[in-house]
Protein backbone atom coordinates (compact mmCIF):
# COMPACT_ATOMS: atom_id res chain seq x y z
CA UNK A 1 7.74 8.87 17.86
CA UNK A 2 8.38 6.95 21.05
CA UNK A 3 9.26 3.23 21.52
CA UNK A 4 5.93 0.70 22.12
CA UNK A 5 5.54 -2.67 22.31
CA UNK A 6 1.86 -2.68 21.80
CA UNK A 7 0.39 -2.70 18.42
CA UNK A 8 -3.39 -2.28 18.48
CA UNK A 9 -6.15 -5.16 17.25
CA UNK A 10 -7.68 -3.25 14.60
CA UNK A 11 -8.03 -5.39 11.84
CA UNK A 12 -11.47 -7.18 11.53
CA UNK A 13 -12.37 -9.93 9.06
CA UNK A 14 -13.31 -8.09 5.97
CA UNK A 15 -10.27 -6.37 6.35
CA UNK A 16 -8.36 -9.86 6.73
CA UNK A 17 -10.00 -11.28 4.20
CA UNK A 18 -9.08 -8.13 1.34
CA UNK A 19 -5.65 -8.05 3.00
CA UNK A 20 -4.97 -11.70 2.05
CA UNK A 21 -6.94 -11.21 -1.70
CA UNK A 22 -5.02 -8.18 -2.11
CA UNK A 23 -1.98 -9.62 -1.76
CA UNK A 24 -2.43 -12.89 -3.57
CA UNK A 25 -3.77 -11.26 -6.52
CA UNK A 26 -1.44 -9.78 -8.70
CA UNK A 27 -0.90 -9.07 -12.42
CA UNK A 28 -0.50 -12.07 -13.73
CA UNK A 29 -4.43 -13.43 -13.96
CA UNK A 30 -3.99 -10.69 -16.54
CA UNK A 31 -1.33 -12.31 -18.18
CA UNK A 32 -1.01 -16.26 -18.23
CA UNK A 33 -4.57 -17.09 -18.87
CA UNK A 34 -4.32 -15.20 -22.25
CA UNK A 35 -0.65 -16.36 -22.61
CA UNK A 36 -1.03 -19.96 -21.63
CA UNK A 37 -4.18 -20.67 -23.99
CA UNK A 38 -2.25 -21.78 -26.84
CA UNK A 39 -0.39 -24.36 -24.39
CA UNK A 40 -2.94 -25.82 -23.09
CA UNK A 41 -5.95 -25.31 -24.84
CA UNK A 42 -9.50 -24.72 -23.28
CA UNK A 43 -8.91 -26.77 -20.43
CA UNK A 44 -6.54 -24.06 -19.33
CA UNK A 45 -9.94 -23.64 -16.84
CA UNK A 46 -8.61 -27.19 -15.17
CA UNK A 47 -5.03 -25.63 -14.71
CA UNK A 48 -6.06 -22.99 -12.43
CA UNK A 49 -8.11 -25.24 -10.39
CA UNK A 50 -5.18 -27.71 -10.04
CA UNK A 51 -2.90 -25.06 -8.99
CA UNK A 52 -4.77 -24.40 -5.86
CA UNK A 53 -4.49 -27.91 -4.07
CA UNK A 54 -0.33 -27.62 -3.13
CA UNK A 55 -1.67 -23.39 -1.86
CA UNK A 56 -4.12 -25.41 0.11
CA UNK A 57 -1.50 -27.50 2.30
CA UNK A 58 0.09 -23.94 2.65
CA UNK A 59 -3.21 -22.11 3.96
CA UNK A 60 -3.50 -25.11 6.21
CA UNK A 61 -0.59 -24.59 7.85
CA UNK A 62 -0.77 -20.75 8.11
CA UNK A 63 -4.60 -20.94 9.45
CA UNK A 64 -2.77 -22.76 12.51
CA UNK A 65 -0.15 -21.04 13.12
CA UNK A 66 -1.78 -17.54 12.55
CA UNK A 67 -4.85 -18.81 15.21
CA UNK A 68 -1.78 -20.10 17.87
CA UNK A 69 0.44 -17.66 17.63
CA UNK A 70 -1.30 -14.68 16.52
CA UNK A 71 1.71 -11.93 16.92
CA UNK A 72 3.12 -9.04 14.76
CA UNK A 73 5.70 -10.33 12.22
CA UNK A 74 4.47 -13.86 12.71
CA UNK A 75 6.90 -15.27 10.11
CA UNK A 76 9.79 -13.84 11.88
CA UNK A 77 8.64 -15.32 15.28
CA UNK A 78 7.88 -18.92 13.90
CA UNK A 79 10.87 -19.33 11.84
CA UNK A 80 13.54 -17.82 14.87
CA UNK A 81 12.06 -20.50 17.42
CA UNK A 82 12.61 -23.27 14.43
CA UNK A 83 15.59 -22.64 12.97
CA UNK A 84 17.07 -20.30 16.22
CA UNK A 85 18.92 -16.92 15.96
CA UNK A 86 20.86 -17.71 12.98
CA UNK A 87 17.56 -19.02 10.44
CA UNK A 88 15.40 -16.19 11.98
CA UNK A 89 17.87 -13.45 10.97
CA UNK A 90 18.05 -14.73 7.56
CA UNK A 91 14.71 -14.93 7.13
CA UNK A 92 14.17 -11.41 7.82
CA UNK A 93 17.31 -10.78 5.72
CA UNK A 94 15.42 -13.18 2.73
CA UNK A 95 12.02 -11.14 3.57
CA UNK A 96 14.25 -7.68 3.28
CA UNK A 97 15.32 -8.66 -0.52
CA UNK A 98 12.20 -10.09 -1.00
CA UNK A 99 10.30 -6.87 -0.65
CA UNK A 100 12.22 -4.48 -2.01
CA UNK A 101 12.39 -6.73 -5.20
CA UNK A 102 8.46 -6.70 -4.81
CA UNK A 103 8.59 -2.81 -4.24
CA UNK A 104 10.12 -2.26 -7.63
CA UNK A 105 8.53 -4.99 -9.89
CA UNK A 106 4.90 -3.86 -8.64
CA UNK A 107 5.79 -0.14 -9.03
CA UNK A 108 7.32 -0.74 -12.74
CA UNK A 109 4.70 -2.54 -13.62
CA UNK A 110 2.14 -0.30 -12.34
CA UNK A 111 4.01 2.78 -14.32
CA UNK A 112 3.91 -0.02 -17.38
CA UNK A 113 0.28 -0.26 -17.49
CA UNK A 114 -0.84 3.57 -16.74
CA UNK A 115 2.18 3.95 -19.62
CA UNK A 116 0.22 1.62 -22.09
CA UNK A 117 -3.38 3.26 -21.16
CA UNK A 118 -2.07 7.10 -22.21
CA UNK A 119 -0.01 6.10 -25.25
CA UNK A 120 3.10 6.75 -23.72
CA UNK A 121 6.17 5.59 -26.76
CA UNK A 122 7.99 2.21 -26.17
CA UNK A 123 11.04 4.15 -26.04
CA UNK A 124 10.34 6.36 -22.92
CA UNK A 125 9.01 3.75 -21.30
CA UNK A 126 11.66 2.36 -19.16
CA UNK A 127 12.13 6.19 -17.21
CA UNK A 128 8.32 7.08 -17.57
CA UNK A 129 7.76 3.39 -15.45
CA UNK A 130 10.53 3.97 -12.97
CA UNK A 131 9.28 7.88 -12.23
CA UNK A 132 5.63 6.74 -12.15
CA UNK A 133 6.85 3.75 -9.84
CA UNK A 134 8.73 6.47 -7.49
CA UNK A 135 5.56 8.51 -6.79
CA UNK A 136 3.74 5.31 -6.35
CA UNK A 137 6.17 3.81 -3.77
CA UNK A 138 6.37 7.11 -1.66
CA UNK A 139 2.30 7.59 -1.70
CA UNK A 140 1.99 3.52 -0.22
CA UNK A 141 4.79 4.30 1.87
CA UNK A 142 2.85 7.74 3.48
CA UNK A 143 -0.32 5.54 3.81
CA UNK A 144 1.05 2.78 5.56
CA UNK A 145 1.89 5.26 8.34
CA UNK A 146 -1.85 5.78 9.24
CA UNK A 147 -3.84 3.76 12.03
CA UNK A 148 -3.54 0.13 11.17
CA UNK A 149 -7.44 0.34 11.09
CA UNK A 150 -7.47 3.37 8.31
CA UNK A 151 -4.68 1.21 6.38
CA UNK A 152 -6.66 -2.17 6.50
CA UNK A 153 -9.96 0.07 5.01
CA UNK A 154 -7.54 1.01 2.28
CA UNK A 155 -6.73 -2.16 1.34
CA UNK A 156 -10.06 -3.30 1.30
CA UNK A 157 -11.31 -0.23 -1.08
CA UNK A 158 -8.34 -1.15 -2.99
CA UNK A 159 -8.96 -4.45 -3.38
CA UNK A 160 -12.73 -4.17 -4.20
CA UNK A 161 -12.37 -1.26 -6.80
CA UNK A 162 -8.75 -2.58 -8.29
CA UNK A 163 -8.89 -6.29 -7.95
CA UNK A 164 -12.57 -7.36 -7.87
CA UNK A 165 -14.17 -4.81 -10.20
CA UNK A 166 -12.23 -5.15 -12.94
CA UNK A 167 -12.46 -8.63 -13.03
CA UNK A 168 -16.09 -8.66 -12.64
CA UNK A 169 -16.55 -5.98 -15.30
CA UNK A 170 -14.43 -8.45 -17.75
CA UNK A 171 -16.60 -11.65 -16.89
CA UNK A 172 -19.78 -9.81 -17.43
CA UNK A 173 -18.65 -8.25 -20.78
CA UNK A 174 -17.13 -11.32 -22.20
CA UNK A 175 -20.57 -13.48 -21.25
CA UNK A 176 -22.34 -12.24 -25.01
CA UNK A 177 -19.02 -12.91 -26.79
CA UNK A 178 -18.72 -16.61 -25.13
CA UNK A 179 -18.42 -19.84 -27.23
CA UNK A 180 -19.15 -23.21 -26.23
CA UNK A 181 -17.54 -24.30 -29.43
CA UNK A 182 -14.06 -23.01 -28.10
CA UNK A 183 -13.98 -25.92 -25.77
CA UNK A 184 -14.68 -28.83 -28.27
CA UNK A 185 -12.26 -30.18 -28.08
CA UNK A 186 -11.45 -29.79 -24.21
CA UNK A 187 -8.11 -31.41 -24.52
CA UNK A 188 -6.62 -30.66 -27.79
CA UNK A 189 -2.87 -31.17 -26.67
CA UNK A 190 -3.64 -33.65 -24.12
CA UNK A 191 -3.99 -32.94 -20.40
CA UNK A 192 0.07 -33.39 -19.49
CA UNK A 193 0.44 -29.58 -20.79
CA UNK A 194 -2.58 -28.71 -18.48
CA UNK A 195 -0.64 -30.17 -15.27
CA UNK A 196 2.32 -28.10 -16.38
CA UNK A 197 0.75 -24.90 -16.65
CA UNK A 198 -0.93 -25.61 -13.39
CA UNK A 199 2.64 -25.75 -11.87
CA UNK A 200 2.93 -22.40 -13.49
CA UNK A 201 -0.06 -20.95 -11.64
CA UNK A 202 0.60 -22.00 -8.81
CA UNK A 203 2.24 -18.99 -8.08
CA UNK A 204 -1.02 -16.90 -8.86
CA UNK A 205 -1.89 -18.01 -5.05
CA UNK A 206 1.23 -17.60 -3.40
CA UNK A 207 0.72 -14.96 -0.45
CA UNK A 208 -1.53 -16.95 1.77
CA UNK A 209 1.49 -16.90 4.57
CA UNK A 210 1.63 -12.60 4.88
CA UNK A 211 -1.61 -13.03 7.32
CA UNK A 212 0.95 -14.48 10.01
CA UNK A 213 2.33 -10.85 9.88
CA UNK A 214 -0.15 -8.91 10.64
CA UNK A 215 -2.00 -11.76 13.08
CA UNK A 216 -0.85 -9.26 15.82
CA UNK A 217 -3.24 -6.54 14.77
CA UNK A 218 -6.29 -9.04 14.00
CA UNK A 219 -9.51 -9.15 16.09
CA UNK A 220 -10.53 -12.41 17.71
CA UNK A 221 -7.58 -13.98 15.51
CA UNK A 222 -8.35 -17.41 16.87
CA UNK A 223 -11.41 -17.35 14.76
CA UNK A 224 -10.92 -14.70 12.33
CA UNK A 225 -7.28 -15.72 11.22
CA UNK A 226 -9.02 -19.43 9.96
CA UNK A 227 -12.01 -18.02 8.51
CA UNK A 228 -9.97 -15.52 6.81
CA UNK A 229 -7.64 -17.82 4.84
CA UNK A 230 -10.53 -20.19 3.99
CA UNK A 231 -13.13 -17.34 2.23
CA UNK A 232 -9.98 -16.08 0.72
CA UNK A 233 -8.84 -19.60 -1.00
CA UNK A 234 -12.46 -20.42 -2.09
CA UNK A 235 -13.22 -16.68 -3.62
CA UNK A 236 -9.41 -16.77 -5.38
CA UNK A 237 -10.28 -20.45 -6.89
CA UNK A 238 -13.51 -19.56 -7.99
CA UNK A 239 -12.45 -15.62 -9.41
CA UNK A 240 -9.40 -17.35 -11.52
CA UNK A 241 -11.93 -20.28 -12.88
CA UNK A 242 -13.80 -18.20 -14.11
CA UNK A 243 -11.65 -15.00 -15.44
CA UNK A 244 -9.27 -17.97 -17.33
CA UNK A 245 -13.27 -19.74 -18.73
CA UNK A 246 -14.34 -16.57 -19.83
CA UNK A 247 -10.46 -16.25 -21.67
CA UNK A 248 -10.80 -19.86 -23.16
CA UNK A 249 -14.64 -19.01 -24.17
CA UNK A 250 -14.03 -15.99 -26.38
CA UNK A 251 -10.66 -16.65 -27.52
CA UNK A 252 -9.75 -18.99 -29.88
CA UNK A 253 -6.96 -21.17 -28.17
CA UNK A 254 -4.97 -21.66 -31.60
CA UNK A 255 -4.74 -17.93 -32.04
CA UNK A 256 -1.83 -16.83 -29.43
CA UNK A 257 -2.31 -13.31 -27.49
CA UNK A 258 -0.05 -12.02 -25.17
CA UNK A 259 -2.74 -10.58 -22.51
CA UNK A 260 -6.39 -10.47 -21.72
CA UNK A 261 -5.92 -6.61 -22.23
CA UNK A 262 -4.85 -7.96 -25.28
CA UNK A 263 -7.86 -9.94 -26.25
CA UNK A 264 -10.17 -6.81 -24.78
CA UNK A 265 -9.25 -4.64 -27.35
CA UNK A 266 -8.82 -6.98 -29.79
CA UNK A 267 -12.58 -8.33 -29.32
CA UNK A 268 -13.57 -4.88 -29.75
CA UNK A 269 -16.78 -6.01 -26.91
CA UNK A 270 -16.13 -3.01 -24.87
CA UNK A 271 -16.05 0.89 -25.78
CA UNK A 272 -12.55 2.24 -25.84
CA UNK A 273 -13.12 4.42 -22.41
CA UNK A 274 -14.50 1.40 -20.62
CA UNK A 275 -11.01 -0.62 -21.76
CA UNK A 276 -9.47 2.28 -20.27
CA UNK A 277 -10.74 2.66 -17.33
CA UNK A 278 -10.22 -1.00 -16.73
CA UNK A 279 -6.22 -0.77 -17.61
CA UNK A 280 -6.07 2.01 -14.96
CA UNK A 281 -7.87 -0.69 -12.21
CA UNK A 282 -5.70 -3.12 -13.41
CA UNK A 283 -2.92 -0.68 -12.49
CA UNK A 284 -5.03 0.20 -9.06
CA UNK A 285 -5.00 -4.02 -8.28
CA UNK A 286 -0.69 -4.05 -8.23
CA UNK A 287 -1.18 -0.99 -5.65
CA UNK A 288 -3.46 -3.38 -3.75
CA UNK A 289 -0.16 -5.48 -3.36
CA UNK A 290 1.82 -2.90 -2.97
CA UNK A 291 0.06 -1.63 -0.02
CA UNK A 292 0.17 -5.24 2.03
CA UNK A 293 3.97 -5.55 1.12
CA UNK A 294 4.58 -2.51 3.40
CA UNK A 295 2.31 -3.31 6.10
CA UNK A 296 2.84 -6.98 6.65
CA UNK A 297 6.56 -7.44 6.26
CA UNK A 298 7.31 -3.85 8.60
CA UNK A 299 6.33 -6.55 11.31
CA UNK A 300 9.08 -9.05 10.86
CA UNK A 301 11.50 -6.05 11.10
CA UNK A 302 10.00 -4.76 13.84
CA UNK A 303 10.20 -8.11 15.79
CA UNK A 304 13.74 -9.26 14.71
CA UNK A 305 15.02 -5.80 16.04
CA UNK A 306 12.76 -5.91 19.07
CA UNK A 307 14.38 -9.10 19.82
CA UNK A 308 17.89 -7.54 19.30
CA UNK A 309 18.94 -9.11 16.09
CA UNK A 310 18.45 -5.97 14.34
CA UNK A 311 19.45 -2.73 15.16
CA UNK A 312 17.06 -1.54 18.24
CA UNK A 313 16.09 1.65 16.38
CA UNK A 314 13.90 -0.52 14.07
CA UNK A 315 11.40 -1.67 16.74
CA UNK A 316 10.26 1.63 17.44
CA UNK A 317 6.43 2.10 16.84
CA UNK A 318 4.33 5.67 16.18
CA UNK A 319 2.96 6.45 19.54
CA UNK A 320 -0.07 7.90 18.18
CA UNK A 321 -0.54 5.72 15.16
CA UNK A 322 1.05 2.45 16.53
CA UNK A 323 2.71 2.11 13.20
CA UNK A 324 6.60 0.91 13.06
CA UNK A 325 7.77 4.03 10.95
CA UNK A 326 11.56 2.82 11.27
CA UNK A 327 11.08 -0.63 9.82
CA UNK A 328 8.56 0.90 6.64
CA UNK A 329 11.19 3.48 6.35
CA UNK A 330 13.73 0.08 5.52
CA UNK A 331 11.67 -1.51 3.38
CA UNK A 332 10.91 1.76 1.38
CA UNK A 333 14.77 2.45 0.84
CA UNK A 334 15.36 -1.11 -0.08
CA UNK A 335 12.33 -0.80 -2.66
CA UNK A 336 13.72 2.27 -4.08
CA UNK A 337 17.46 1.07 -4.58
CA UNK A 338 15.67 -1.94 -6.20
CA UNK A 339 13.95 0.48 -8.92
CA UNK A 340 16.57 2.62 -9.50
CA UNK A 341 19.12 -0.23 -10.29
CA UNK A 342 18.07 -3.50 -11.12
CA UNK A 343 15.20 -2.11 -13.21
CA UNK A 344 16.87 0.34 -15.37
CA UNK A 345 20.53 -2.02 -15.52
CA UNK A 346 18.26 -5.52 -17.17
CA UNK A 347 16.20 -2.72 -18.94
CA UNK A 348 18.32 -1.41 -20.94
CA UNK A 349 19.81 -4.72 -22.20
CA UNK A 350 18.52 -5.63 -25.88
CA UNK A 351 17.14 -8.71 -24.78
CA UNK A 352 14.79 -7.04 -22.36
CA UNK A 353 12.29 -4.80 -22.54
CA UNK A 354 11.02 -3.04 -19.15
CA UNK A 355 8.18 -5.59 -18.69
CA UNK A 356 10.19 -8.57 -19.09
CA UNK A 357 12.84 -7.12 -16.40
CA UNK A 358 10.11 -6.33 -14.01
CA UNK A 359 9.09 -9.74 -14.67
CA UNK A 360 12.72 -11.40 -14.18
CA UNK A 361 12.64 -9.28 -10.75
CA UNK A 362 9.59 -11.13 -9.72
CA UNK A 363 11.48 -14.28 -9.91
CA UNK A 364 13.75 -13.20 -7.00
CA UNK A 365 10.66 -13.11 -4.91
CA UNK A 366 8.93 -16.03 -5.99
CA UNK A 367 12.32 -18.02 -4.78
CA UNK A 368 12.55 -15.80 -1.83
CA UNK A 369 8.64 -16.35 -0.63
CA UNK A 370 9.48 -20.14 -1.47
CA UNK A 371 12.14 -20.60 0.31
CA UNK A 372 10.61 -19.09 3.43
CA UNK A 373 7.24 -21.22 3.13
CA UNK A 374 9.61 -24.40 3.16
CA UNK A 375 11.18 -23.54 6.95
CA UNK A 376 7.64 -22.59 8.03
CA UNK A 377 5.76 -25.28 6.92
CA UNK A 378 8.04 -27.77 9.04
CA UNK A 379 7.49 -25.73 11.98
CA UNK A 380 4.67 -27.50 12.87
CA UNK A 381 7.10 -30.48 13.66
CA UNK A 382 8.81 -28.37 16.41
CA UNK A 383 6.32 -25.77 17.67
CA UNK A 384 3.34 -27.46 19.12
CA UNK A 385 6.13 -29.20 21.41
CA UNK A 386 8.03 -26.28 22.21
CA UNK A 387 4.59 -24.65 23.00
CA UNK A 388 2.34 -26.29 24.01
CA UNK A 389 0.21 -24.31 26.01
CA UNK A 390 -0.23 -21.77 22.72
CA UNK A 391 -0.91 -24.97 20.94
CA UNK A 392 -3.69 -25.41 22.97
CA UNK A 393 -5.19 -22.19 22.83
CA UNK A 394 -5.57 -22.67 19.12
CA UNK A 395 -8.57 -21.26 17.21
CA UNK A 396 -7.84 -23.97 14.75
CA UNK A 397 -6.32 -27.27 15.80
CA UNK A 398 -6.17 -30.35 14.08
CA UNK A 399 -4.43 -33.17 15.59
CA UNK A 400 -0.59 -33.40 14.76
CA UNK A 401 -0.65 -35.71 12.58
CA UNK A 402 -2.52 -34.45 10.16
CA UNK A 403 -0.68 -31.19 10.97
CA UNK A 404 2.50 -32.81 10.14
CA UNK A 405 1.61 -34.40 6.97
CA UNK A 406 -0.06 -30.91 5.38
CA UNK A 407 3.46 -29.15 6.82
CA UNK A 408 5.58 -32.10 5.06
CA UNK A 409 3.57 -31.62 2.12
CA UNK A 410 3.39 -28.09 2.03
CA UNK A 411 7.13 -27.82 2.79
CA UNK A 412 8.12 -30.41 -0.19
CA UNK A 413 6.03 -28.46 -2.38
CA UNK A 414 7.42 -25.59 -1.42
CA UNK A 415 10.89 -26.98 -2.29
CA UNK A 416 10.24 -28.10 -5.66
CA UNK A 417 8.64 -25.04 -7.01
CA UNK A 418 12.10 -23.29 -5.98
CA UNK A 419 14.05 -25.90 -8.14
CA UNK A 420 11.53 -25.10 -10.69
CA UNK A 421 12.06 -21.58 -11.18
CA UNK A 422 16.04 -22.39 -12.21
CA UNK A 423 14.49 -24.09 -14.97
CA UNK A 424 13.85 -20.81 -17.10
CA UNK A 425 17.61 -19.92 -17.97
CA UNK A 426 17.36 -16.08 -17.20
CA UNK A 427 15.36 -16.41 -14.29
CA UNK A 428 17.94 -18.96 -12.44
CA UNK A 429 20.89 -16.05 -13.92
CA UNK A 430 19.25 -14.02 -11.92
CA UNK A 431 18.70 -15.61 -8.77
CA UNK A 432 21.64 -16.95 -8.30
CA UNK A 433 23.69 -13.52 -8.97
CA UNK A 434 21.23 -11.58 -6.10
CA UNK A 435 19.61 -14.16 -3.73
CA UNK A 436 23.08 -16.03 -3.03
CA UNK A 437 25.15 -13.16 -2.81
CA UNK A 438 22.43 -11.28 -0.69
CA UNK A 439 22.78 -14.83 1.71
CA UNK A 440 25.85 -14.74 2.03
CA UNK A 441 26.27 -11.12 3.11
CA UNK A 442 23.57 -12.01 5.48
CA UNK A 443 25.18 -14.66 7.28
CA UNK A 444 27.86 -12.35 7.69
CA UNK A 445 25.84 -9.77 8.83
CA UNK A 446 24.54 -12.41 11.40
CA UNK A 447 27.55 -13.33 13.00
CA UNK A 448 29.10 -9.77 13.23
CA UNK A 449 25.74 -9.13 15.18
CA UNK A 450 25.96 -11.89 17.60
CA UNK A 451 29.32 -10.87 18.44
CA UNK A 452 28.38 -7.42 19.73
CA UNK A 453 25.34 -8.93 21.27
CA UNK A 454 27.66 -11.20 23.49
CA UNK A 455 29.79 -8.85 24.46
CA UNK A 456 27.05 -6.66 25.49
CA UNK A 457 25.94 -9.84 28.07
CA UNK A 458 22.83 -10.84 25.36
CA UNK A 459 22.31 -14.79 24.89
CA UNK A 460 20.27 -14.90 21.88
CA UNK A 461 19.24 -18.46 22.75
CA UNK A 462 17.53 -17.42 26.14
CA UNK A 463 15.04 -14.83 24.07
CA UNK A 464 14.50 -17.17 21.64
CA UNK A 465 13.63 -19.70 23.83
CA UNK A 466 10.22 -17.95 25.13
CA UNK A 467 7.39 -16.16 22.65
CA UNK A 468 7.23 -12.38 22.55
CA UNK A 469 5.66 -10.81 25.19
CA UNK A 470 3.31 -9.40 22.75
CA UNK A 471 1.01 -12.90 21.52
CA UNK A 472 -2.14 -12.93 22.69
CA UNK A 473 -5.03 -14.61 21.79
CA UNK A 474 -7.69 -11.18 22.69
């Protein structure tokens, strides 16, 4: 393993395109269409649609940024030439705790569903998920050390067979068992509920932003960075419409269910090996998020130590597989501290089961990934100024006004989902007792840093005043 600054191009559009579905999708289109019926009725449809207009603003954004400044850990770069050495290092530091909370929930919940599909007992269920989770992290970990090229076809296989399948397999089986009458009436609570529960969804989309992280290792990403983001928001929008129609269409909306695994076996439309096979895809889609989680966010750790901000050791890269071992290796230990605490400490409380505290973990990320969105988003007030010659070599380039308004709005929206989240009393516990104190070591962290940088003769302000050697538009 040798230090290199040059991360190969092998990513092509497909392999965008799965990267991005891979990540957005997640468990919960298995979850809240099922558990949101009873709230807002058939028209829970409507919700999902709704959800994706504030994503759009986001994609917007991203599709410019990721076409003008296509470079490894893109978030990392954009956010350090905003906000300067101080916001870049905690955004790294925010994406740090955001993935190793992402590490554990995903593996949990993967052990909870193969757990569920082989009968294991509620009570061995907690150490059954976080063993199972283990072998999963460490397997996604070894992967993500392969060719970038190798890694992207895995994701796409992934994403096909785990996130796509299943979900086509479900649509097709529920079309005999579908009932028009289910959606007389359309509105049965009135459509306010319908607006909230499209709040709700919104985070069913969130992800769109990881493609600025790996925009270093796309083809053409001038073109295929754009094109990317926009198949991937139609096919999501469409893929939810329908999976949450076919819900509403063969379940009752007065008759509350917990899951669409749920409603499978209660419907009793598909032969008990089929229902099977799709809880263990189900279980294959969260390893299609999994997988992205290592390979896009390795990038910002990469760049932040590259750029000295980190220790140097972290911006090594494979010499033969032009993979940054040292900053997977990070995220893999954070993941597994994540598992092996939080997981089993609000697991074992009475008031949560493991499910529930995989669920609370998500929340950390979901304010995390927020948070982050916000200070990109406004970048586009600074950026095209600062550089304006990358501006210019856009793939994508409105004109900055409209920019600025889809930033503003994207930014704002960002804002007020955060705020949203504290709403639900456990969630905002447990945000504020990890993301704050996490912060605040951070910042600490941060200044410590800069001190042994100056002494050393390193003026953070001069790097950051210039864009990695490494963007290029080929």
């Amino acid at each position: 393993m040798v230090e290199d600054h040059e991360l190969k191009r092998g990513l092509n559009l497909p392999m965008a395109i799965f990267i991005i579905i891979g990540m957005v999708i997640g468990a919960s289109i298995w979850i809240s269409p099922a558990d949101y019926l009873i709230e807002t009725g058939p028209a829970i449809v409507l919700a999902y649609i709704i959800a994706v207009i504030p994503a759009i603003f986001i994609a917007y954004v991203i599709a410019y940024f990721g076409s003008a400044f296509p470079v490894a850990g893109g978030t990392y770069v954009i956010g350090s030439r905003l906000l300067g050495g101080f916001g870049g290092f905690m955004i790294v530091w925010l994406i740090i705790l955001a993935v190793g909370s992402t590490l554990a929930y995903l593996a949990t919940t993967f052990g909870i569903f193969i757990g569920q599909a082989i009968g294991i007992p509620a009570g061995a269920e907690l150490w059954f998920s976080i063993i199972v989770g283990l072998i999963v992290l460490v397997v996604f970990y070894l992967l993500n050390w392969i060719k970038i090229e190798l890694s992207g076809l895995i994701e796409l296989i992934i994403t096909l067979v785990g996130d796509i399948l299943v979900m086509v397999i479900f649509i097709i089986a529920a079309i005999p068992n579908f009932s028009i009458s289910n959606f007389d009436p359309l509105f049965p609570l009135g459509f306010g509920p319908v607006l909230f529960a499209a709040l709700i969804f919104y985070f069913s989309y969130s992800g769109f932003s990881l493609i600025l992280d790996v925009a270093g290792e796309v083809k053409n990403p001038k073109k295929n960075i754009p094109r990317a983001l926009l198949i991937s928001i139609i096919f999501l929008t469409g893929i939810y419409a329908i999976q949450a129609l076919m819900v509403a269409g063969i379940q009752d909306w007065q008759s509350p269910v917990g899951t669409v695994i749920e409603i499978i076996l209660g419907g009793a439309f598909l032969p008990q090996g089929v229902v099977l096979f799709m809880t263990i895809l189900i279980a294959l889609a969260i390893a299609s998020t999994l997988h992205p989680s290592y390979m896009a966010f390795s990038r910002d750790v990469m760049m932040i130590a590259r750029e000295k901000l980190f220790p140097e050791k972290l911006s090594k890269v494979h010499e033969k597989h032009k993979t940054p071992i040292p900053a997977l290796t990070l995220l893999f230990i954070v993941g597994l501290i994540f598992l092996f605490t939080f997981i089993p400490i609000l697991g074992s409380l009475p008031q949560y089961d493991t499910e529930t505290a995989a669920v609370l973990l998500s929340a950390v990320v979901g304010v995390t990934v927020l948070i982050i969105q916000c200070f990109v988003s406004i970048g586009v007030f600074v950026l095209p100024k600062k550089f304006p010659e990358w501006h210019e070599k856009a793939g994508f380039k409105p004109s900055l006004k409209a920019l600025k308004i889809m930033g503003l709005i994207g930014s704002i929206t960002s804002l007020i989902f955060v705020f949203l989240l504290f709403l639900d009393p456990d969630a905002g516990t447990l945000i504020s007792l990890i993301v704050f104190p996490f912060a605040g070591v951070g910042a600490v962290l941060y200044f410590i840093r800069k001190s042994m940088l100056k002494k050393r003769g390193i003026d953070i302000k001069e790097i950051l005043n210039k864009l990695p050697e490494s963007v290029s538009s080929e």
